[in-house]
Protein backbone atom coordinates (compact mmCIF):
# COMPACT_ATOMS: atom_id res chain seq x y z
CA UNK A 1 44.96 123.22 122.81
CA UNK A 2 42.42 121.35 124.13
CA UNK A 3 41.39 118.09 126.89
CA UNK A 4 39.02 115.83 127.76
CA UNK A 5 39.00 115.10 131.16
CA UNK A 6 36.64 113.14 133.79
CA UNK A 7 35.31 114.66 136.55
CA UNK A 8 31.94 113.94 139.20
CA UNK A 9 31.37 110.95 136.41
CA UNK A 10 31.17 112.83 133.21
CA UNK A 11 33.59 113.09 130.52
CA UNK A 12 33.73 116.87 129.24
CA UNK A 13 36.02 118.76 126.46
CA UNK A 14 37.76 121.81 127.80
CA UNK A 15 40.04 124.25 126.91
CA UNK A 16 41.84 127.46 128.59
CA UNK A 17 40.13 130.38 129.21
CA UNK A 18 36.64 128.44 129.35
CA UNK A 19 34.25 128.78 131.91
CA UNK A 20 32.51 125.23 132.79
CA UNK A 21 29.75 123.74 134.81
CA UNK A 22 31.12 120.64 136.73
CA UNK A 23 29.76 118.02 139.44
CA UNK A 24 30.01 120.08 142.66
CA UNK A 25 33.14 119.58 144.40
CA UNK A 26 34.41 121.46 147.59
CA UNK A 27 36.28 124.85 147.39
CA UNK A 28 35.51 128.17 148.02
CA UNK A 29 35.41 130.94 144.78
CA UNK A 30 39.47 131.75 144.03
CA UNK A 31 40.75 128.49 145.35
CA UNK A 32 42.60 126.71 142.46
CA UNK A 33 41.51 122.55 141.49
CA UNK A 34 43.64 120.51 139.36
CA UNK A 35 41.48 117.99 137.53
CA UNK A 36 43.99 115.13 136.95
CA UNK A 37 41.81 112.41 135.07
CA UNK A 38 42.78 113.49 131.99
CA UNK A 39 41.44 111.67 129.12
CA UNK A 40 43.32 113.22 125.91
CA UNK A 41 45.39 116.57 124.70
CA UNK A 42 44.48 117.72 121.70
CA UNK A 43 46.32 120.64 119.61
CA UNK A 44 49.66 120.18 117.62
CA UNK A 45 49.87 116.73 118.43
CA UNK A 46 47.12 114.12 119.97
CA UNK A 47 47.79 112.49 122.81
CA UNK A 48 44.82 109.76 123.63
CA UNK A 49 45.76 107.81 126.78
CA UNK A 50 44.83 104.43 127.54
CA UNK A 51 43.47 105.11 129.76
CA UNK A 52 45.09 108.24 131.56
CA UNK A 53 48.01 110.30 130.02
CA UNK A 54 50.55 110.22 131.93
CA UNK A 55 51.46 113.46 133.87
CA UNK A 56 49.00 115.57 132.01
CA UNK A 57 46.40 117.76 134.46
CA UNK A 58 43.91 120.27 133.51
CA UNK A 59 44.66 123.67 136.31
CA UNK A 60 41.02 125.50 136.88
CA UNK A 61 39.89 128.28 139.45
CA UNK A 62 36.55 128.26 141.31
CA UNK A 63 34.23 130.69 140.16
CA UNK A 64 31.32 129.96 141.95
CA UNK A 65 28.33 127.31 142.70
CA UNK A 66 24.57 127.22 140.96
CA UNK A 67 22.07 124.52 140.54
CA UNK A 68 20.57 123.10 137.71
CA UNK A 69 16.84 123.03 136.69
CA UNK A 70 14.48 121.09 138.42
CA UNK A 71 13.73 118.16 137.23
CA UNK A 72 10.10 116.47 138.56
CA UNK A 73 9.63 112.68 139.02
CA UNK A 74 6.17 110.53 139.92
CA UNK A 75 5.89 107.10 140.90
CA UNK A 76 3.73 104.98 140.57
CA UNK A 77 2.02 101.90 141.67
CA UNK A 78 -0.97 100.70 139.74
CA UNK A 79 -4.09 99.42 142.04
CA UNK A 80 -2.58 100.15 145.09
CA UNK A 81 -3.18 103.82 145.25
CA UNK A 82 0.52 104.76 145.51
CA UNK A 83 1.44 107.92 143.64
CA UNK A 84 4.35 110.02 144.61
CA UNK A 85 5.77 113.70 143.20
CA UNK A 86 9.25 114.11 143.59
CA UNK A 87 11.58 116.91 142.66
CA UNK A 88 15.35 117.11 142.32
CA UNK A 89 18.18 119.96 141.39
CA UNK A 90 21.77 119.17 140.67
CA UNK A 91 24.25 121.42 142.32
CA UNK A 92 26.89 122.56 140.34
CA UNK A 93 30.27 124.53 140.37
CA UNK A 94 31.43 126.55 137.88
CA UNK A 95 35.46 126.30 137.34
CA UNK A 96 37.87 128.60 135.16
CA UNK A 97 40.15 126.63 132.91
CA UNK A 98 43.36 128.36 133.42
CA UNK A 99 45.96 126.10 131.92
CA UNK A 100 46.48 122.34 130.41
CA UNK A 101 50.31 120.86 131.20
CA UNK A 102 50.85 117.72 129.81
């Protein structure tokens, strides 16, 4: 069985068991989330929704939090001597699928 659910922006496939970076949310490492913008089921039967299905939530765990790689920006503004370096990491927390109920 599988999902696709939206979460932090991002539509992402998941399925139990799986271990998944997601847009940090708030939690501490054991605390359980239920992620209930879900998408589609997939398995015996598809369900697509339209476009939620109804009732269906995806149960994770908190693992932990990490960020992503840096990612370096420059502006830029020609003849007027502007230049700027920027740098940016995304946090991130990684969640435990534990369960799909539709």
């Amino acid at each position: 069985m599988y999902a696709v659910v939206r979460t932090g922006g991002k539509q992402m496939r998941v399925s139990p068991g799986e271990v998944v970076d997601i847009e940090l949310v708030a939690g501490n490492p054991g605390d359980r989330l239920e992620l209930s913008e879900v998408l589609l089921v997939g398995g015996d039967a598809l369900k697509v929704g339209s476009p939620l299905v109804a009732g269906a939530k995806v149960i994770a765990t908190i693992e932990g939090e990490s960020k992503g790689p840096k990612i370096r920006g420059f502006k830029h503004k020609k003849r007027q001597r502007y230049r700027l370096n920027f740098g940016h990491r995304q946090h991130y927390t990684s969640v435990r699928i534990e369960s799909i109920e539709v």
